[in-house]
C-alpha atoms as a PDB file:
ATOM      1  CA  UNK A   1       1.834  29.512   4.690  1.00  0.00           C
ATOM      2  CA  UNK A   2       1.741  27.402   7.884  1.00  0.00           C
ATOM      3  CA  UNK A   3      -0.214  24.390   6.683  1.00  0.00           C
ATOM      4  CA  UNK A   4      -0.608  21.807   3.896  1.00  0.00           C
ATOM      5  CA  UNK A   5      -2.535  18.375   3.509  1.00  0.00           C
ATOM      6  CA  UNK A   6      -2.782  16.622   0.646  1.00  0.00           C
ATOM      7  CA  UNK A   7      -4.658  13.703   0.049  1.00  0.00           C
ATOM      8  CA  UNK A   8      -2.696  11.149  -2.031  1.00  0.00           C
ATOM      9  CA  UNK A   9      -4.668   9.414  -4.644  1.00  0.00           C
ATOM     10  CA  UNK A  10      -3.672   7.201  -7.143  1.00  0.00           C
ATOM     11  CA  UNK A  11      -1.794   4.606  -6.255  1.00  0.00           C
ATOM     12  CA  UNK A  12      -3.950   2.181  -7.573  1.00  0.00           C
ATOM     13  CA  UNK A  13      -4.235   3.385 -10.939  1.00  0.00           C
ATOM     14  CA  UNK A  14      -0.931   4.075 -10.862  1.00  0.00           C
ATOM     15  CA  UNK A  15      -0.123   0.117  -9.940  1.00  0.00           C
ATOM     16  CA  UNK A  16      -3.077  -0.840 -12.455  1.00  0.00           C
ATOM     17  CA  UNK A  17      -1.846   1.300 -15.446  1.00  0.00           C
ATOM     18  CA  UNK A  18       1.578  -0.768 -15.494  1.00  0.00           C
ATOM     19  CA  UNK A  19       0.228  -3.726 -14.707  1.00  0.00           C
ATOM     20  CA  UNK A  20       1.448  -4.108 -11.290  1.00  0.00           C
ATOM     21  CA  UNK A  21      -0.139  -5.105  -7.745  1.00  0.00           C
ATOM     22  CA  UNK A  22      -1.965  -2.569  -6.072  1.00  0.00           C
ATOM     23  CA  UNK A  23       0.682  -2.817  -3.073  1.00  0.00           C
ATOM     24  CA  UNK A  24       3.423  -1.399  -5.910  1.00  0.00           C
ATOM     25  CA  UNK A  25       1.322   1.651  -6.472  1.00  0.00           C
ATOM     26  CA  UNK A  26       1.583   2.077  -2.099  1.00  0.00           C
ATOM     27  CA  UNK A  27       5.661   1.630  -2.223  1.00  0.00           C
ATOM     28  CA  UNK A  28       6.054   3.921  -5.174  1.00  0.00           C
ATOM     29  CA  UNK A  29       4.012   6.200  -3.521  1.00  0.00           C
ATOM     30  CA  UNK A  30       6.688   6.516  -0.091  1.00  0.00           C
ATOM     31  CA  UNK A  31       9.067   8.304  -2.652  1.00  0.00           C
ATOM     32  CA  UNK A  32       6.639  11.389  -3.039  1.00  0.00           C
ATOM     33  CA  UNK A  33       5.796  11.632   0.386  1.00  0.00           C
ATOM     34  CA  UNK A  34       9.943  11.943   0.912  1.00  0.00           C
ATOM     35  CA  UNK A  35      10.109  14.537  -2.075  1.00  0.00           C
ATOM     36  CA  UNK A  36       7.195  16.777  -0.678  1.00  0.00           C
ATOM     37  CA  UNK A  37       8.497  17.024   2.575  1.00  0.00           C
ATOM     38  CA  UNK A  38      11.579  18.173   1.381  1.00  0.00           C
ATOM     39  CA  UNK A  39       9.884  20.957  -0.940  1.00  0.00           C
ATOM     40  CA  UNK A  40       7.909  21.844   2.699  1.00  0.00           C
ATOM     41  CA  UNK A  41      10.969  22.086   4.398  1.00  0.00           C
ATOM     42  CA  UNK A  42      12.597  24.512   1.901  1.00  0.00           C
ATOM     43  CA  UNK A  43       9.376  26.871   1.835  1.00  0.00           C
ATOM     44  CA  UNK A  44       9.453  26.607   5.838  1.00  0.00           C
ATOM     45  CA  UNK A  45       5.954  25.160   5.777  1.00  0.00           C
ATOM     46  CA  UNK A  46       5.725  24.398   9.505  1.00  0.00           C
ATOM     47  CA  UNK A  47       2.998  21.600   8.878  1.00  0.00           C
ATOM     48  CA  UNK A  48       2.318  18.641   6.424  1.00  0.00           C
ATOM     49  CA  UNK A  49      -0.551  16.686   6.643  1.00  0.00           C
ATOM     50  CA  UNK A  50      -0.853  13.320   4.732  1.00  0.00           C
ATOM     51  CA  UNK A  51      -3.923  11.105   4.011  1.00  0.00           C
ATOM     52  CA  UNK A  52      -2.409   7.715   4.727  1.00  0.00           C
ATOM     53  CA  UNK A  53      -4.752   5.439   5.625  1.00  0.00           C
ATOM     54  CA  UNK A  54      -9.071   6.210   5.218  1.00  0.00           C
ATOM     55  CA  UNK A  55     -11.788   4.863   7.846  1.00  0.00           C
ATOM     56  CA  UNK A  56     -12.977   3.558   4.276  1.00  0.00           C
ATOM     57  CA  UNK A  57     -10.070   1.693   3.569  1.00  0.00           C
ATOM     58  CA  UNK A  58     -10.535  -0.811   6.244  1.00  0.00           C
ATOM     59  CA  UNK A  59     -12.748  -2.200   3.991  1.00  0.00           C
ATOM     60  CA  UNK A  60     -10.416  -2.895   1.012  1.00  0.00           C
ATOM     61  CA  UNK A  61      -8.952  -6.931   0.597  1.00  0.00           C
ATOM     62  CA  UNK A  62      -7.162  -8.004   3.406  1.00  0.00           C
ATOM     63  CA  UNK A  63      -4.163  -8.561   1.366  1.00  0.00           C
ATOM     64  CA  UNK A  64      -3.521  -4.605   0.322  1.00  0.00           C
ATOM     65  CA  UNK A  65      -4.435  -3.826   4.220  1.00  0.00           C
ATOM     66  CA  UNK A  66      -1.653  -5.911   5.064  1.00  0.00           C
ATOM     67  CA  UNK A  67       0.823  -4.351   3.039  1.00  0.00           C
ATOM     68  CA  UNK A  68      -0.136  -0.833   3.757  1.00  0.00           C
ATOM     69  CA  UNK A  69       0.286  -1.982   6.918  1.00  0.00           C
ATOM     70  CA  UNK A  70       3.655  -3.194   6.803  1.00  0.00           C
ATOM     71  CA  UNK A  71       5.188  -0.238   4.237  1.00  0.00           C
ATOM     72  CA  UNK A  72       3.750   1.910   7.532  1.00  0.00           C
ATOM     73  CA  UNK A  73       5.945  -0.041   9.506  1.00  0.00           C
ATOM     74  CA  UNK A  74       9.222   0.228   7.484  1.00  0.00           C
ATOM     75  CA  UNK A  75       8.571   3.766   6.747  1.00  0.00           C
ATOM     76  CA  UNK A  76       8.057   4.385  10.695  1.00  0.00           C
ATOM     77  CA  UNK A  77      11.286   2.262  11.035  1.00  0.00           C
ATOM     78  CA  UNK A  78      13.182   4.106   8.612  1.00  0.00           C
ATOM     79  CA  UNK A  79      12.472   7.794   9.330  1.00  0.00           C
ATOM     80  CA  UNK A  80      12.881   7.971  13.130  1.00  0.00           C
ATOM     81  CA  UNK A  81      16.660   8.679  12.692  1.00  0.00           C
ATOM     82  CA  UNK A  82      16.213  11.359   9.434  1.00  0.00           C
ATOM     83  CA  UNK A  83      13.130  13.021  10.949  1.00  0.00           C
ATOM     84  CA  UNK A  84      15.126  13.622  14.302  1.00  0.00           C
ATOM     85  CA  UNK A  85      18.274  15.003  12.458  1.00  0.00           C
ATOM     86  CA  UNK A  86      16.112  16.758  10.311  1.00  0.00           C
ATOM     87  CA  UNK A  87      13.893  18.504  13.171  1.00  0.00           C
ATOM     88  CA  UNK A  88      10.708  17.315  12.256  1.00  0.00           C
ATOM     89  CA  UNK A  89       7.916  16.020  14.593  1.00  0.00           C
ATOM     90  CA  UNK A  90       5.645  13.551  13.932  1.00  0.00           C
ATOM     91  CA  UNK A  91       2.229  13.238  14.654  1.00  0.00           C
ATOM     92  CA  UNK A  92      -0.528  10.750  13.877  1.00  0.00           C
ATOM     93  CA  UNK A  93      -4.850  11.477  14.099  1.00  0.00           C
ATOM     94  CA  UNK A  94      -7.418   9.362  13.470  1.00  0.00           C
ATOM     95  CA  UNK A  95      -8.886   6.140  14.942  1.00  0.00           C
ATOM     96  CA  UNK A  96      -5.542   4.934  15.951  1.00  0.00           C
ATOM     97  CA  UNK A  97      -7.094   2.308  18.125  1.00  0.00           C
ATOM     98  CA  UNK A  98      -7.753   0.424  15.027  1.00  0.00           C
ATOM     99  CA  UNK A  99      -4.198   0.072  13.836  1.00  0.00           C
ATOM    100  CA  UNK A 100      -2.672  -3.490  14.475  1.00  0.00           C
ATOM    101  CA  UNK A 101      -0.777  -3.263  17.854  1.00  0.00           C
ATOM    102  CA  UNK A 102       2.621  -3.615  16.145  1.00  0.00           C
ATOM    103  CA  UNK A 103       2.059  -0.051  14.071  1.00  0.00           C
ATOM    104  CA  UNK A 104       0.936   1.602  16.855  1.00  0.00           C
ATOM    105  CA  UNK A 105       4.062   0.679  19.066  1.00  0.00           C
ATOM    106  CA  UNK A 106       5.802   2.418  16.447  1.00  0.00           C
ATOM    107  CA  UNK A 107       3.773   5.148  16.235  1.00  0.00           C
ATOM    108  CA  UNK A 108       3.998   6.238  20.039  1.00  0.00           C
ATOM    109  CA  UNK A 109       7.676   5.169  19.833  1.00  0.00           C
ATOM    110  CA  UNK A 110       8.942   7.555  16.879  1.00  0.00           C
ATOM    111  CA  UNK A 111       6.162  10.359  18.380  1.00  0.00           C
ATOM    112  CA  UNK A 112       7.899  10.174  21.708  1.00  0.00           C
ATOM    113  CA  UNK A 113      11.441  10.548  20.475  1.00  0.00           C
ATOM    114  CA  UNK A 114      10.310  13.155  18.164  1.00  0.00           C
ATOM    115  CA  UNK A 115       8.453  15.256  20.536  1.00  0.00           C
ATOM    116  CA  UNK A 116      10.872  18.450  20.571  1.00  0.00           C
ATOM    117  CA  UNK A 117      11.218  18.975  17.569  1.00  0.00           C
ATOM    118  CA  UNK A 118      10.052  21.945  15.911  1.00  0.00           C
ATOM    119  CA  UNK A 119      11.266  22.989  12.433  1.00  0.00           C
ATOM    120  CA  UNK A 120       8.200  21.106  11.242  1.00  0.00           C
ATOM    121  CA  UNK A 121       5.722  18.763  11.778  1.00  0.00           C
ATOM    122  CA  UNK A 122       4.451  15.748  10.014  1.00  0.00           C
ATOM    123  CA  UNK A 123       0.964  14.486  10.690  1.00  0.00           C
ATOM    124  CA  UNK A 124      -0.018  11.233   9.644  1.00  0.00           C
ATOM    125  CA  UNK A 125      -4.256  10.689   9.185  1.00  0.00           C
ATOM    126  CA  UNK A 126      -4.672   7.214   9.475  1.00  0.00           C
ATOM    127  CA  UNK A 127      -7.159   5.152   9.886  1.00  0.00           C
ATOM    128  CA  UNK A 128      -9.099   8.775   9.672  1.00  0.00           C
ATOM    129  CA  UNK A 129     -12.611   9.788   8.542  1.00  0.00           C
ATOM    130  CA  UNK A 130     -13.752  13.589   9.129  1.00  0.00           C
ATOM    131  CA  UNK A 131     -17.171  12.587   9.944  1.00  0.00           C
ATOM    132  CA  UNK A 132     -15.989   9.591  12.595  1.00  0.00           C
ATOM    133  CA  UNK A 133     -13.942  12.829  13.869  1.00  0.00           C
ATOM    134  CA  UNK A 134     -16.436  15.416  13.960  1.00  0.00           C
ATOM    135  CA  UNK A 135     -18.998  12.507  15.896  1.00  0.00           C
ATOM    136  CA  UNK A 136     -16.378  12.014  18.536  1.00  0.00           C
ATOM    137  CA  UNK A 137     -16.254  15.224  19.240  1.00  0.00           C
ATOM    138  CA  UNK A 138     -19.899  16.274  19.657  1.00  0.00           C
ATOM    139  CA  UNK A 139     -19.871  12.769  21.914  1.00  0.00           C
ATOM    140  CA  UNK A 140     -17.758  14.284  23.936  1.00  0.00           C
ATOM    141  CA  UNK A 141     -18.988  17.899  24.415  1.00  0.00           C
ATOM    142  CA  UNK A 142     -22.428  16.007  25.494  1.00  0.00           C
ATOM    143  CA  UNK A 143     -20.472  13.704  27.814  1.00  0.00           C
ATOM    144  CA  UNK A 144     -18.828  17.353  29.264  1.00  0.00           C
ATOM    145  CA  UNK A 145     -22.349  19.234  29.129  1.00  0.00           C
ATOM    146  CA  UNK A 146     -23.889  15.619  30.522  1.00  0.00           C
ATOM    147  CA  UNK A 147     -21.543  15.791  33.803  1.00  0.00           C
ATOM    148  CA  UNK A 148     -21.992  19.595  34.225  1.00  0.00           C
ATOM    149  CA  UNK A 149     -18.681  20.631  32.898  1.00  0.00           C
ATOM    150  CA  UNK A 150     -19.843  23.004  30.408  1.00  0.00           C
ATOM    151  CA  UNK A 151     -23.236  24.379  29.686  1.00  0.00           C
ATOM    152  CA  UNK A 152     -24.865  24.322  26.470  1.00  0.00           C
ATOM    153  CA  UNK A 153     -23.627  28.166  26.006  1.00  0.00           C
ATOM    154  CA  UNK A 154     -20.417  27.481  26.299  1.00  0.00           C
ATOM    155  CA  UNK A 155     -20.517  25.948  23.063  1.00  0.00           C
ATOM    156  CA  UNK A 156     -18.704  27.479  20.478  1.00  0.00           C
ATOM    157  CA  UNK A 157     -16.821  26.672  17.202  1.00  0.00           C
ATOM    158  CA  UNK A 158     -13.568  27.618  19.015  1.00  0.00           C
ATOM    159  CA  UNK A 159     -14.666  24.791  22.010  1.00  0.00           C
ATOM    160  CA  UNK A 160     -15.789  22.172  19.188  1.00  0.00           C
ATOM    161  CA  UNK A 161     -12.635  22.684  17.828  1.00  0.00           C
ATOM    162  CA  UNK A 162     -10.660  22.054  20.955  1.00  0.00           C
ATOM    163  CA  UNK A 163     -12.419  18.252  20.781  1.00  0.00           C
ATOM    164  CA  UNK A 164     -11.152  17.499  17.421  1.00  0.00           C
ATOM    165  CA  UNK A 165      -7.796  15.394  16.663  1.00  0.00           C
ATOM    166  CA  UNK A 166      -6.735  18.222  15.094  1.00  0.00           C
ATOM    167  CA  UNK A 167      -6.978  20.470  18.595  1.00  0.00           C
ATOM    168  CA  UNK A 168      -3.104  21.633  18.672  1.00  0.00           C
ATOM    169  CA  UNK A 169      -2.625  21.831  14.770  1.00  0.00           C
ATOM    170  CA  UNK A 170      -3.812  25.500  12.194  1.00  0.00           C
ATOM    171  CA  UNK A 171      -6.061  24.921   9.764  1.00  0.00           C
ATOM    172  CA  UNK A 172      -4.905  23.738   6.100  1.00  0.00           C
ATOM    173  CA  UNK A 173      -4.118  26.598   4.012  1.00  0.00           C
ATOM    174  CA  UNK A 174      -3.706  24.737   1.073  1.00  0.00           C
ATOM    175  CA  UNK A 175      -4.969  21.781   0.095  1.00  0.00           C
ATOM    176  CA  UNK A 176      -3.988  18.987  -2.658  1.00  0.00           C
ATOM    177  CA  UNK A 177      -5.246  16.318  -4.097  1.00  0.00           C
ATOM    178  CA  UNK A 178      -3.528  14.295  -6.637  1.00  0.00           C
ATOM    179  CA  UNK A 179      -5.168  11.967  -9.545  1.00  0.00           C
ATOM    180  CA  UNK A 180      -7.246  14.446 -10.909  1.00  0.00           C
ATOM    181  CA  UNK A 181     -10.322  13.647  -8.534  1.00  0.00           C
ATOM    182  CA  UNK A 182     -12.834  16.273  -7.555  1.00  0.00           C
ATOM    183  CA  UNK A 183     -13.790  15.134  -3.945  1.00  0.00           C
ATOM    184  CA  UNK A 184     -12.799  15.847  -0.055  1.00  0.00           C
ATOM    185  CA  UNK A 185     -13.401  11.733   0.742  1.00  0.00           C
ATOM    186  CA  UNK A 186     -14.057  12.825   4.137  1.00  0.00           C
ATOM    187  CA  UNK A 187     -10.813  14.299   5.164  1.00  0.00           C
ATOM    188  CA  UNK A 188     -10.546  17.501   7.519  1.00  0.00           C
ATOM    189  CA  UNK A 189     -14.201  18.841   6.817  1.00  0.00           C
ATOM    190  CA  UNK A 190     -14.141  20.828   9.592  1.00  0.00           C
ATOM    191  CA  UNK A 191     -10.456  22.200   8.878  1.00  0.00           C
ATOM    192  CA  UNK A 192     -10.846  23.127   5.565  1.00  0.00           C
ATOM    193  CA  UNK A 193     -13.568  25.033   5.453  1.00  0.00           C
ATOM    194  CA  UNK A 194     -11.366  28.204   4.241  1.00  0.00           C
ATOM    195  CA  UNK A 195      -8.817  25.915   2.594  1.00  0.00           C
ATOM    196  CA  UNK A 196      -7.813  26.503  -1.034  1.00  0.00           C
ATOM    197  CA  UNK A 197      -7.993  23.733  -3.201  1.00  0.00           C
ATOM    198  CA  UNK A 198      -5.719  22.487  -5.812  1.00  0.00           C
ATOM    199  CA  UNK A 199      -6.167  19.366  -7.750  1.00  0.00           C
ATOM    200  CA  UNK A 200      -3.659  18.374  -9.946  1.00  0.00           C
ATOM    201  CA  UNK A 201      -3.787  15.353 -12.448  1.00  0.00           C
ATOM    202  CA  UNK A 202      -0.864  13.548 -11.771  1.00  0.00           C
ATOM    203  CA  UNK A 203      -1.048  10.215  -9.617  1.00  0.00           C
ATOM    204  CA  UNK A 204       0.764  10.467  -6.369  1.00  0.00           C
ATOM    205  CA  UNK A 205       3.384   8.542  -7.279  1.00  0.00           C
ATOM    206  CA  UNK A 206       4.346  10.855  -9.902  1.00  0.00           C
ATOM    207  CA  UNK A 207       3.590  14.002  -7.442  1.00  0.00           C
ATOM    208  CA  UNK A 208       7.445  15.545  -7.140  1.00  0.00           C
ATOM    209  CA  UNK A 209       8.893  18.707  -5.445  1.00  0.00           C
ATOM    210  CA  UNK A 210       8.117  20.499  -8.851  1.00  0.00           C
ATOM    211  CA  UNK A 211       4.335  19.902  -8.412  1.00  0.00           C
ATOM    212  CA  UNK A 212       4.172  21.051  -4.504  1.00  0.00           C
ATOM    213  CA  UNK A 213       5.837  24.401  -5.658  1.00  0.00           C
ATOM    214  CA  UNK A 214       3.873  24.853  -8.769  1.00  0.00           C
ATOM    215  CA  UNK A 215       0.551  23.967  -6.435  1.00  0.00           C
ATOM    216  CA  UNK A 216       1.778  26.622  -3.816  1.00  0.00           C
ATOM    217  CA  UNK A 217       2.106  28.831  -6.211  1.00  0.00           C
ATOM    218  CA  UNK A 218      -1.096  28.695  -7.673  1.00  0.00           C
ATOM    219  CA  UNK A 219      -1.796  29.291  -4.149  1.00  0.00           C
ATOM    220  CA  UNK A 220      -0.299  32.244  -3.652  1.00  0.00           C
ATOM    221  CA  UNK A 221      -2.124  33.866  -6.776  1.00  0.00           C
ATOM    222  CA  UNK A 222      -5.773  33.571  -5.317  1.00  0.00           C
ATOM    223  CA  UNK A 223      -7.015  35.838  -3.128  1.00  0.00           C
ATOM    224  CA  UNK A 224      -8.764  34.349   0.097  1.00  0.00           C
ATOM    225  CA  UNK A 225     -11.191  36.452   1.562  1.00  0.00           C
ATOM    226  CA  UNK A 226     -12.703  33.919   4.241  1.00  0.00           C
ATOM    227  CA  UNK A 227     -16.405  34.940   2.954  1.00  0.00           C
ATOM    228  CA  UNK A 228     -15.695  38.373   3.319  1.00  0.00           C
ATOM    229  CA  UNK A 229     -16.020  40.811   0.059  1.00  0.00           C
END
């Protein structure tokens, strides 16, 4: 298996079911992310992608945006050192441009020193929507058929691909959502049109390494067939 997302719901719930700010939910929430990249690193899963931060979620109270904002910033703060020691890459997609200047300096700072590395590679979607993604792509295949770059023949899947954020990353093998819900929420439709999907119950801040391996094994006993027979 190359590639897992997982789309990490919950929090609020979480937060709401003990009777705690919304923001609570978010910081227990940085735990699992450091548990399932662990459990990724010991099945030599060569990419994790997490849904951070939604194009939707821009619209939530200013407050919680804030604080997302800023447990981004002290997670970016905290990991350069351990992701470098621990050979892991990190990536962001999405509509970074959107991102308050501060969190994207340390974005492009931690991706820099990061670069080389290549056990495996975390990729952060935030401020991400699939359909905002696939729209900016098409945009600019017409721009490239517009200018006489390409013709409209020279349009394939493989070429649409190439214009997504996703053009240097496989395709999801697997992928998880937490909280029991039984919805994409507009992440990686394009990418995950052959992806398995396993939804477990838990919140994510009570996703642990048990949970990854018990969803990659569930996994492992389906048989994908890619539409085929």
């Amino acid at each position: 298996m190359q590639h897992i997302a997982i789309i990490m719901d919950g929090n609020g719930r979480w937060a709401k079911e003990r009777g705690l700010p919304r923001a609570e939910g978010h910081r227990a929430g940085a735990e699992s992310v450091r548990e399932v990249m662990e459990a990724c690193k010991g099945l030599d899963v060569k990419y994790l992608t997490l849904y951070a931060f939604s194009s939707e979620n821009w619209n939530r109270p200013e407050a919680e945006i804030e604080a997302l904002m800023t447990l981004l910033e002290r997670f970016l703060d905290e990991k350069m050192e351990e992701l470098d020691k621990q050979n892991v890459r990190l990536q962001a997609i999405g509509q970074l441009d959107r991102l308050p200047a501060s969190t994207r300096e340390r974005l492009e700072r931690i991706q820099e020193h990061t670069k080389d590395n290549d056990s495996m590679t975390l990729v952060l979607a935030l401020s991400y929507g699939a359909r905002e993604e696939i729209t900016a792509a098409a945009r600019s295949i017409a721009e490239a058929a517009v200018s006489g770059k390409i013709s409209p023949e020279d349009i394939t899947c493989d070429l649409f691909a190439k214009h997504l954020y996703t053009a240097d990353i496989p395709d999801p093998d697997l992928l998880i959502r937490t909280s029991g819900e039984m919805r994409i929420s507009n992440f990686l439709l394009w990418q995950i049109s052959y992806s398995e999907i396993v939804i477990v119950k838990k919140m994510w801040p009570d996703f642990r390494q048990g949970d990854l391996i018990a969803a990659v094994e569930e996994y492992k006993s389906r048989d994908r067939r890619f539409g085929a027979l």
